[in-house]
Structure formats: structure tokens, C-alpha cells
Protein backbone atom coordinates (compact mmCIF):
# COMPACT_ATOMS: atom_id res chain seq x y z
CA UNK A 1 1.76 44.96 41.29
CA UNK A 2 3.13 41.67 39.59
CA UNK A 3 6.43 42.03 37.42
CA UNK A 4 8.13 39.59 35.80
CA UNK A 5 12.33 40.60 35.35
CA UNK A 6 14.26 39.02 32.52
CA UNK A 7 18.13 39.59 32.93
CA UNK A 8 20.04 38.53 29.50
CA UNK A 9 22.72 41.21 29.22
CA UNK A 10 25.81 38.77 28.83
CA UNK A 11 26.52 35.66 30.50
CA UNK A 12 23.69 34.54 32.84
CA UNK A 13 20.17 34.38 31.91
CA UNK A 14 17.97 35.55 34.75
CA UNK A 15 14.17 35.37 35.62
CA UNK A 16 12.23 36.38 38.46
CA UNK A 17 8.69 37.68 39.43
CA UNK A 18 8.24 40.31 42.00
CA UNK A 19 5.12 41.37 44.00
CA UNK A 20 5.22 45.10 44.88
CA UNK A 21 3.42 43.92 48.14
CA UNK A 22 4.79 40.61 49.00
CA UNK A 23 8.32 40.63 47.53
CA UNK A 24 10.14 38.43 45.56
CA UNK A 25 7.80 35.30 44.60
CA UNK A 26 10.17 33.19 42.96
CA UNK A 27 13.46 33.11 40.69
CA UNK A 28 15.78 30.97 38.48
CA UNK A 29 19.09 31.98 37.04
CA UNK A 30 21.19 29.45 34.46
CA UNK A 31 24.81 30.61 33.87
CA UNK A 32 26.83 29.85 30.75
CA UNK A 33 29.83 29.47 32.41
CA UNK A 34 30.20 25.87 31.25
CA UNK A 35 29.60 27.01 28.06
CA UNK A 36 32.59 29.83 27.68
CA UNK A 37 34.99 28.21 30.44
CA UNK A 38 37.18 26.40 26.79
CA UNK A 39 37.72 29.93 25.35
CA UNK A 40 38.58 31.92 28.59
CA UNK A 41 36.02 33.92 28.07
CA UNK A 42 32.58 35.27 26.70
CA UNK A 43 31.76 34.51 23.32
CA UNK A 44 28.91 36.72 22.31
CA UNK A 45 26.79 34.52 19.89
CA UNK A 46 26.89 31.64 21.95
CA UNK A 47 25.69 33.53 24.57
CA UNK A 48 23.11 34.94 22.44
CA UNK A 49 21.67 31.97 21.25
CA UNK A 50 22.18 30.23 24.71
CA UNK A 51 19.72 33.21 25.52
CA UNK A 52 16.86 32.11 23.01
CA UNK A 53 16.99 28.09 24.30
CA UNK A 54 16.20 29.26 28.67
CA UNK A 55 14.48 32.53 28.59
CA UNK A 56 11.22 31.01 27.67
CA UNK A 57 11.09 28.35 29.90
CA UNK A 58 13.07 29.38 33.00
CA UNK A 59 9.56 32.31 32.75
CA UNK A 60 7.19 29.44 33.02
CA UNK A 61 9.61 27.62 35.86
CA UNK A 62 9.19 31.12 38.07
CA UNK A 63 5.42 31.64 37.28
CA UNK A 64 4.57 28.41 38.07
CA UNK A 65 7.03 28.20 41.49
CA UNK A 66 4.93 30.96 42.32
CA UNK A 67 1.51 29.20 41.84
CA UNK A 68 0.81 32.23 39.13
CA UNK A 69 -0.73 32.88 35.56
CA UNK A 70 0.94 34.79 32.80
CA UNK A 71 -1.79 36.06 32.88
CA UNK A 72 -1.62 37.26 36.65
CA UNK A 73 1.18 39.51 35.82
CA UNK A 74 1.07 43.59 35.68
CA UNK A 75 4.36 44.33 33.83
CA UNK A 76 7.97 42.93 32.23
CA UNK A 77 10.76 44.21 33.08
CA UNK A 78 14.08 43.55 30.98
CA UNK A 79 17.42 44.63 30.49
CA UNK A 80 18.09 46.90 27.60
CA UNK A 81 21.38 47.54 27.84
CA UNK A 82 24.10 48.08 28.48
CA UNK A 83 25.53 44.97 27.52
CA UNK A 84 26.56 42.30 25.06
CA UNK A 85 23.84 43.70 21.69
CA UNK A 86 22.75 40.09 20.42
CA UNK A 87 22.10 38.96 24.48
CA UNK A 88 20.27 42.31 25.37
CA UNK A 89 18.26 41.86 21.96
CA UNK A 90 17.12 38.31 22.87
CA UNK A 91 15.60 39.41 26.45
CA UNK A 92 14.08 42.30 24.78
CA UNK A 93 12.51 40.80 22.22
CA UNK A 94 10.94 37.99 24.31
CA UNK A 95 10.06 40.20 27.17
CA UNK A 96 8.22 42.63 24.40
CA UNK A 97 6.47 40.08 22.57
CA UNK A 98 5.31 38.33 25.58
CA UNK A 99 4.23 41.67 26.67
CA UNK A 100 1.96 42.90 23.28
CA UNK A 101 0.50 39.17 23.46
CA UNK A 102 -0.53 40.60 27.57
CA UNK A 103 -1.61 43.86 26.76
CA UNK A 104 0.49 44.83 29.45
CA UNK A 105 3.61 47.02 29.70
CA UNK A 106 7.54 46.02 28.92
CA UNK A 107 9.49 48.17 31.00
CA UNK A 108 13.06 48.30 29.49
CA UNK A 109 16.13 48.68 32.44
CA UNK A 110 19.06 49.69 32.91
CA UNK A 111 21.52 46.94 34.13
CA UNK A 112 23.58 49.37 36.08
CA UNK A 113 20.13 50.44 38.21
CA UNK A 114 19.18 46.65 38.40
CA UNK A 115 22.63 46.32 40.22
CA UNK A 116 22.22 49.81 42.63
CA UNK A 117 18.67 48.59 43.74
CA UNK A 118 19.41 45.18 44.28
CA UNK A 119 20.34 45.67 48.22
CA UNK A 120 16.57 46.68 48.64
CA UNK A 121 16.29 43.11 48.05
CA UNK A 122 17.88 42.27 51.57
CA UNK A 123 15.45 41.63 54.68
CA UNK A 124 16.72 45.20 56.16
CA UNK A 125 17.22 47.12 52.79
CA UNK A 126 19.14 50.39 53.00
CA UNK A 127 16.66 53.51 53.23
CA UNK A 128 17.13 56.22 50.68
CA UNK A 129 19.78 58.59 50.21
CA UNK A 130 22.71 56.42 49.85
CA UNK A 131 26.22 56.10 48.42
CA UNK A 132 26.55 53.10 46.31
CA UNK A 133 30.07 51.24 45.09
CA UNK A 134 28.91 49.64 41.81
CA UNK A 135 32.17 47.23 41.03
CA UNK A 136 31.84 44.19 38.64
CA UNK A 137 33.53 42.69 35.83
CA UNK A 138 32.28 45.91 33.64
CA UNK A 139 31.98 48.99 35.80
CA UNK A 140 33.58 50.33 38.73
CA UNK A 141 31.65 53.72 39.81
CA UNK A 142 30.79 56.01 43.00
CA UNK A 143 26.99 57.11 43.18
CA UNK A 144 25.42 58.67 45.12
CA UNK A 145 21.40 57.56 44.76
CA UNK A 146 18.81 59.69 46.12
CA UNK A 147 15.92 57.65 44.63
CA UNK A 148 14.78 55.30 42.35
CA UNK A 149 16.05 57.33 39.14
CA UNK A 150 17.70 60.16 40.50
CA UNK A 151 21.98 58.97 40.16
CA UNK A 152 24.53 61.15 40.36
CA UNK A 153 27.98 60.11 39.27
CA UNK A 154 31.06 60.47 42.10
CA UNK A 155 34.40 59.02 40.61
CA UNK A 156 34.50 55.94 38.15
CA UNK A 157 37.35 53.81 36.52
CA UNK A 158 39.48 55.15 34.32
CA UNK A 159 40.84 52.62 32.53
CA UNK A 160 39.74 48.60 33.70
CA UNK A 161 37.37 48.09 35.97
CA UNK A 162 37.83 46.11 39.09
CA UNK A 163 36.42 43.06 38.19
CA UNK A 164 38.00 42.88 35.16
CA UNK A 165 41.27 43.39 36.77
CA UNK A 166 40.20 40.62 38.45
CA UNK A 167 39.48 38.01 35.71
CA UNK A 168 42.68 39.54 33.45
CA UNK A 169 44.52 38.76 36.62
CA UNK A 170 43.07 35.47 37.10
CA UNK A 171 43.71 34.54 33.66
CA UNK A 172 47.39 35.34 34.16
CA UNK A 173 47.37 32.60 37.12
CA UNK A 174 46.46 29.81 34.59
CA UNK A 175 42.65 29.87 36.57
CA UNK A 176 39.79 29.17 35.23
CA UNK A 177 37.08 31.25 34.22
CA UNK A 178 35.09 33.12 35.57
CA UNK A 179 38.21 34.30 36.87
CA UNK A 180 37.42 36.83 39.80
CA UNK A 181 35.92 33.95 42.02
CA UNK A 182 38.72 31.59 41.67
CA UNK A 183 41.11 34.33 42.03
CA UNK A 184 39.29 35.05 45.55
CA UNK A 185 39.89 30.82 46.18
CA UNK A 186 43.66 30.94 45.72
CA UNK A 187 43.96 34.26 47.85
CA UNK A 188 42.57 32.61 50.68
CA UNK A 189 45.78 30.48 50.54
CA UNK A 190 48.15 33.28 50.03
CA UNK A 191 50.52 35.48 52.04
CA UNK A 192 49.36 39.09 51.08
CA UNK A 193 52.47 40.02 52.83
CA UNK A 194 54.87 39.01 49.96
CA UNK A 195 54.35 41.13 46.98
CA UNK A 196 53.77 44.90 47.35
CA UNK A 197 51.32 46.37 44.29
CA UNK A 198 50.63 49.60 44.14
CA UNK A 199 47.07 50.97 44.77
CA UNK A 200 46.64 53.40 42.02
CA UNK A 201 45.18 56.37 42.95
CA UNK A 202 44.10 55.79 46.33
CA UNK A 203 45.80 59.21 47.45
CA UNK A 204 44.10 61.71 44.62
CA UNK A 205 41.97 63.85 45.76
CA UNK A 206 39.25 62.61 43.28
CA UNK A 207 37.06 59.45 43.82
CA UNK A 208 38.34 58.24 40.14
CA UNK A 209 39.77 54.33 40.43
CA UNK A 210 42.49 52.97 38.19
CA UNK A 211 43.80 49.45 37.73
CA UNK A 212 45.67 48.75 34.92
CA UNK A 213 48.37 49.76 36.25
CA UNK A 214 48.05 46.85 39.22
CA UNK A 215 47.18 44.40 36.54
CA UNK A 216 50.24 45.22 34.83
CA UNK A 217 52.57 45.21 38.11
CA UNK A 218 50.86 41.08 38.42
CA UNK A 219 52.57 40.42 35.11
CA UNK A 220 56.08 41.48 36.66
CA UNK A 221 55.70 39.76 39.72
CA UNK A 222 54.87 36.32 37.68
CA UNK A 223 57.83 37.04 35.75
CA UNK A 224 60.12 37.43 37.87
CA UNK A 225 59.02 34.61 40.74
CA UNK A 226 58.95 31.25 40.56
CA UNK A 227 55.57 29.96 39.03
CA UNK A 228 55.41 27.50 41.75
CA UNK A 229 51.36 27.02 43.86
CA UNK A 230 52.45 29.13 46.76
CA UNK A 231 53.74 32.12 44.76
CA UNK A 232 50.66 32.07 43.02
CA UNK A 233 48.52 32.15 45.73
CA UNK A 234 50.68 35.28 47.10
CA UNK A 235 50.30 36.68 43.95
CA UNK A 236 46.56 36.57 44.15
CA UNK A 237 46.37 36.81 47.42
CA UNK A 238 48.71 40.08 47.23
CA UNK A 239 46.43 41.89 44.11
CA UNK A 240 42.91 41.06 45.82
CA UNK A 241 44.53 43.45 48.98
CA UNK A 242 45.44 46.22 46.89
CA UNK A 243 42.24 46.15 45.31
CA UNK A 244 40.41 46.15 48.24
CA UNK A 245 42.30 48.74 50.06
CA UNK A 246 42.02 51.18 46.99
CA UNK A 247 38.00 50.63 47.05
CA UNK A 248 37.78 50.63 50.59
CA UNK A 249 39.43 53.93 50.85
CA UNK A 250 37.39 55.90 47.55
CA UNK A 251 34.37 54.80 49.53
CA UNK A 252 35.63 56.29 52.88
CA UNK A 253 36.36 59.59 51.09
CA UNK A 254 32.64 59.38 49.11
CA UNK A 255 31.10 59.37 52.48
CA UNK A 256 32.91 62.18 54.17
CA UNK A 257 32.22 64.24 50.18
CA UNK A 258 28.79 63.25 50.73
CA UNK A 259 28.06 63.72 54.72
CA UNK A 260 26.16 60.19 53.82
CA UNK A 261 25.31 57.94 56.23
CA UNK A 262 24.63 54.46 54.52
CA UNK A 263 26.96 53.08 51.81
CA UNK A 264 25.69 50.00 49.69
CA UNK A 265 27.76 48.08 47.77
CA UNK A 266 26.53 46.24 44.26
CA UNK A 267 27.72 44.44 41.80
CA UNK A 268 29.95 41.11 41.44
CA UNK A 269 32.88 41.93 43.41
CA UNK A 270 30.58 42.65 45.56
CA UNK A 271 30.60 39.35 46.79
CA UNK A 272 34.18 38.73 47.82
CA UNK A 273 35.28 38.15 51.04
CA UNK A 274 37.95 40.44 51.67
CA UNK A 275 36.20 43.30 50.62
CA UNK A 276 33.54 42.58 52.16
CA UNK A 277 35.38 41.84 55.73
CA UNK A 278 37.64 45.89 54.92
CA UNK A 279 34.48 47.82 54.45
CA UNK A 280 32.23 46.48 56.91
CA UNK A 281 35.67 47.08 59.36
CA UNK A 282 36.13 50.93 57.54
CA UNK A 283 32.02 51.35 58.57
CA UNK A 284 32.76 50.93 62.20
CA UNK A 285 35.83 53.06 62.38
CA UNK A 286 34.34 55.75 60.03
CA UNK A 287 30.90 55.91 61.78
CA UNK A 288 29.09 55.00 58.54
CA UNK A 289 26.57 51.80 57.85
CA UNK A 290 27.51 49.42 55.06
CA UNK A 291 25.23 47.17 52.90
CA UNK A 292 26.02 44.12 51.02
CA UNK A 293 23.20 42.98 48.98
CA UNK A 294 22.61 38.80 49.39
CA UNK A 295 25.57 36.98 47.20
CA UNK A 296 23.21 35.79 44.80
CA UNK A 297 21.88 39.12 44.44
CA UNK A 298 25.66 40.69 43.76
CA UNK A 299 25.97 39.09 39.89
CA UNK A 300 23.68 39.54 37.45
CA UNK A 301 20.45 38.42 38.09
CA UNK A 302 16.75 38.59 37.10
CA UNK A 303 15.21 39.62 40.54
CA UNK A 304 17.31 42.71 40.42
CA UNK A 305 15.66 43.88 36.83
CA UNK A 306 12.22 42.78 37.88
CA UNK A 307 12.69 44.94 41.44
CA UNK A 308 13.99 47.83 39.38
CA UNK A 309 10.35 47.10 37.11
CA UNK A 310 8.01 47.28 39.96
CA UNK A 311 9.57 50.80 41.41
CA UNK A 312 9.62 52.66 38.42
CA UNK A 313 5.83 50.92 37.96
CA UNK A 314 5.28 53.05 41.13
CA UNK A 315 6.65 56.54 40.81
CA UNK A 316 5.25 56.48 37.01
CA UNK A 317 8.74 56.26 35.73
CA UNK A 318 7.34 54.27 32.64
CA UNK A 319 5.42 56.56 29.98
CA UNK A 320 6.90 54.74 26.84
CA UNK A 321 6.47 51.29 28.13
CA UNK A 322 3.17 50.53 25.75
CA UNK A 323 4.90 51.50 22.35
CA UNK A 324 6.57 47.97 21.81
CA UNK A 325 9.13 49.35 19.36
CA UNK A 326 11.82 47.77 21.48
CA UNK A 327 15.74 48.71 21.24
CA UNK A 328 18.71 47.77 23.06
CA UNK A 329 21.38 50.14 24.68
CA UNK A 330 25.09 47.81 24.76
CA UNK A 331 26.48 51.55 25.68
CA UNK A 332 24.12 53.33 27.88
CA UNK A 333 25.43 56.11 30.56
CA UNK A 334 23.64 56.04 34.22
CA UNK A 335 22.59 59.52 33.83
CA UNK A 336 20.77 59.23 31.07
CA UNK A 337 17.66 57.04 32.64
């Protein structure tokens, strides 16, 4: 089973084609930070139309990388939401039309699933049941995933997510955007020693995050410190700890909940270092196995929708995919796929 993924639900537009048999064939991804990096961050109908000018022909880059015909392929996958509306309209309205032209089905995805399925990506992908940490610049949630469309919500933000404590934080730094990354750069200089932030909620008894509470405590300590390159690297390097120890310990206490034994992690954040480095060190104290999907797997990406395609192709997860009356979802809860 061919599918070809289109990923346009904000800043990066992502294509990929996926054999159900053989794997992932080929990919391309262009990102639009260049184009958002003067207003600190995204503007929604540039992004849109940025959209419309690759979608097209990063599709015929990744059919012909993989020596294929359009008319090879069994399915499209795309994003429907949630997401930025004009972006997610874009990819579905491209993926649907190229569909009707194939007489074959567009399979509309949820961006959030994209993300949870994405370690099965890896060369030694999880097995199912699993816990999954789903933190990016948009969502930080528990889940516990027990196949492809069965979720089941543990503990979520309740105010910012991680990753957009992240950026906000960044921001605050005079960095650049994106901001998370760069954030991550200046750590890596800093003395995490210096400043003590709080880690919100790490001792409830729920598996509910908070962070605006650390974002704000980042805005007193540049206020009242010396704006100088070392106290900003302690800064950073100070807020990406308490971040990581408040996820780190939420997804110890999701896998005693749970009696789970394999813990994935998705999403953007999902790439940085430090977390990375506590959880895979929580896994061997806690007895538990951890899985980090490839970096360029972790933000959004095409290869992820097009995955997500092919298995719902395969447990008939896709009676409606034929009608071509396309919407978009920019709010869209988990539970409801």
C-alpha cells in the first residue's frame, strides 16, 4: 500500500510517500522559518500562501526520489487539523483534488496522531500498548495508546504548553525564532545551578502540567539580574531543567498509573537534549523502556501523516475517505478520531 502524506498544519510544509511493505520511500520538508524569523513569530497568511507555492512540487520531488508514478500511489494522507485554518485548508485541498483526479482515497489526519505514531518510524519502533509524552510548541499531553486509534487521555497542560514556554521564554532572551531550539543552544552554556524556578505541579497527584507560572518566574529573574551573556545562558539554562524535571517526573508517575512498560516520547521538544539525556536516565532507574522518535521525525513532518495514512488504510479506519467534501479541524480533541 502506497501513501503519499502532506503535512501543512502551520509552519513547515511536509511531504513524504510511504510503502506499507517497504517503509518510508522518500521525503522533503521546507520550513518557513526564514520567512516569520522578522516578526517573532508565525504569521498565518504567509504561511498559508507559502503553503500553495511547495506543496505541489515538493509531491513530485518525493515521487520521483522514489522512482514512482502518481499514478503508483494507493492513498493521500493530510493533515486536517488541528492547526493554523488557512495552512490546514491548503494541504487539504491539494491532497483532495489530487486525490478525485486518482480515483483514489484522501485520508484526512489528525496532527496530534501523526506526532504519537511517528516513533514507529524508528528502525526498532515501540510495540503496542504504550504511554506516549506528546510535548511541542502546541500541546503538552499524557496518552496512553493502545493502537492505532484507540487514545486515551492521562494529564495535559493546563495553561501553556511546554514548547511554548519554551519559545515565550526564548523570546524574553532577545533569541531568535524558532525560539525552543536556540533556547536549548544557550543552555548548553549555562549554570543550571544559579536560578531556582519552580516546577509547577510536579508534586500533584494528577498527571496535569503547568507552565506559566515558570515562564512568568523567567521574567523576574531577567529583571532583577544583570542582562549580561552569562546570566542569560543561566537563565535558559536554569528554565530548560525545571522543565525537564517536571516532564520527566509526570512520565514516571504515568508509568507506575499505567503498569506500562514502554514510554515514547513525540513531538518537538522531543528533540532536546536534556530531556532526552533525564528520561532515558529515569527509564533505567524506573525499570521502564523509553523511545525517542529520529529528530527529524520529532517536528512536524510529512512522513509522520503519510505513516498515520497507511495504518488506518489497514485496520479500515477510513470509510469516509471517497466523499471528497473536504474540511479542516484548527480545534480538534484526540478523542474524537
Amino acid at each position: 500500500m502506497l501513501v503519499l502524506g502532506m503535512e501543512s498544519s502551520c509552519d513547515e510544509t511536509g511531504v513524504a510517500l510511504y510503502d506499507s511493505g517497504k517503509g518510508l520511500l522518500a521525503q522533503a520538508l521546507h520550513s518557513q522559518t526564514w520567512l516569520h524569523d522578522e516578526y517573532g513569530g508565525v504569521v498565518p497568511e504567509l504561511a498559508s500562501r507559502d503553503h500553495i507555492r511547495r506543496l505541489l512540487p515538493l509531491a513530485k520531488q518525493v515521487v520521483e526520489q522514489a522512482a514512482r508514478a502518481l499514478g503508483d500511489l494507493d492513498a493521500i494522507a493530510y493533515t486536517e487539523g488541528p492547526g493554523l485554518a488557512g495552512a490546514l485548508l491548503v494541504g487539504a485541498g491539494v491532497a483532495n483534488a489530487l486525490a478525485y483526479g486518482l480515483s483514489i482515497p484522501a485520508i484526512g489526519i489528525h496532527h496530534l496522531e501523526g506526532h504519537l505514531l511517528s516513533p514507529l518510524l524508528a528502525e526498532h519502533a515501540p510495540a503496542f500498548p504504550f504511554a506516549a509524552l506528546l510535548v511541542s510548541g502546541g500541546h503538552t499531553q499524557l496518552m496512553r495508546v493502545d493502537d492505532v486509534g484507540r487514545y486515551r487521555l492521562l494529564g495535559e497542560t493546563v495553561d501553556d504548553a511546554a514548547g511554548e514556554a519554551f519559545d515565550k521564554t526564548a523570546k524574553l532572551l532577545g533569541l531568535p525564532y524558532p525560539g525552543g531550539p536556540a533556547l536549548s543552544a544557550l543552555a548548553d552554556k549555562g549554570d543550571s545551578s544559579r536560578f531556582r524556578f519552580p516546577r509547577p505541579m510536579i508534586g500533584s497527584d494528577n498527571l496535569d502540567f503547568s507552565f506559566s507560572g515558570l515562564k512568568t518566574a523567567a521574567v523576574l529573574a531577567c529583571r532583577a539580574a544583570a542582562p549580561d551573556e552569562q546570566t542569560r545562558a543561566d537563565i535558559a539554562a536554569g528554565f530548560q531543567q525545571a522543565v525537564a524535571d517536571v516532564l520527566v517526573a509526570k512520565c514516571v508517575k504515568a508509568m507506575d498509573q499505567t503498569a506500562l512498560e514502554t514510554l515514547v516520547v513525540a513531538g518537538g521538544v522531543g528533540a532536546n537534549r536534556r530531556l532526552r539525556e533525564a528520561l532515558a536516565a529515569a527509564a533505567g532507574a524506573e525499570g521502564f523502556r523509553v523511545h525517542f522518535p529520529p529528530v527529524e521525525y520529532c517536528t512536524d513532518n510529512g512522513a509522520m501523516i503519510a505513516l498515520a495514512g497507511a495504518l488506518r488504510m489497514q485496520r479500515g479506519l477510513t470509510a469516509h475517505s471517497r466523499n471528497y467534501g473536504f474540511t479542516v479541524r484548527p480545534r480538534w480533541d484526540l478523542g474524537d478520531v
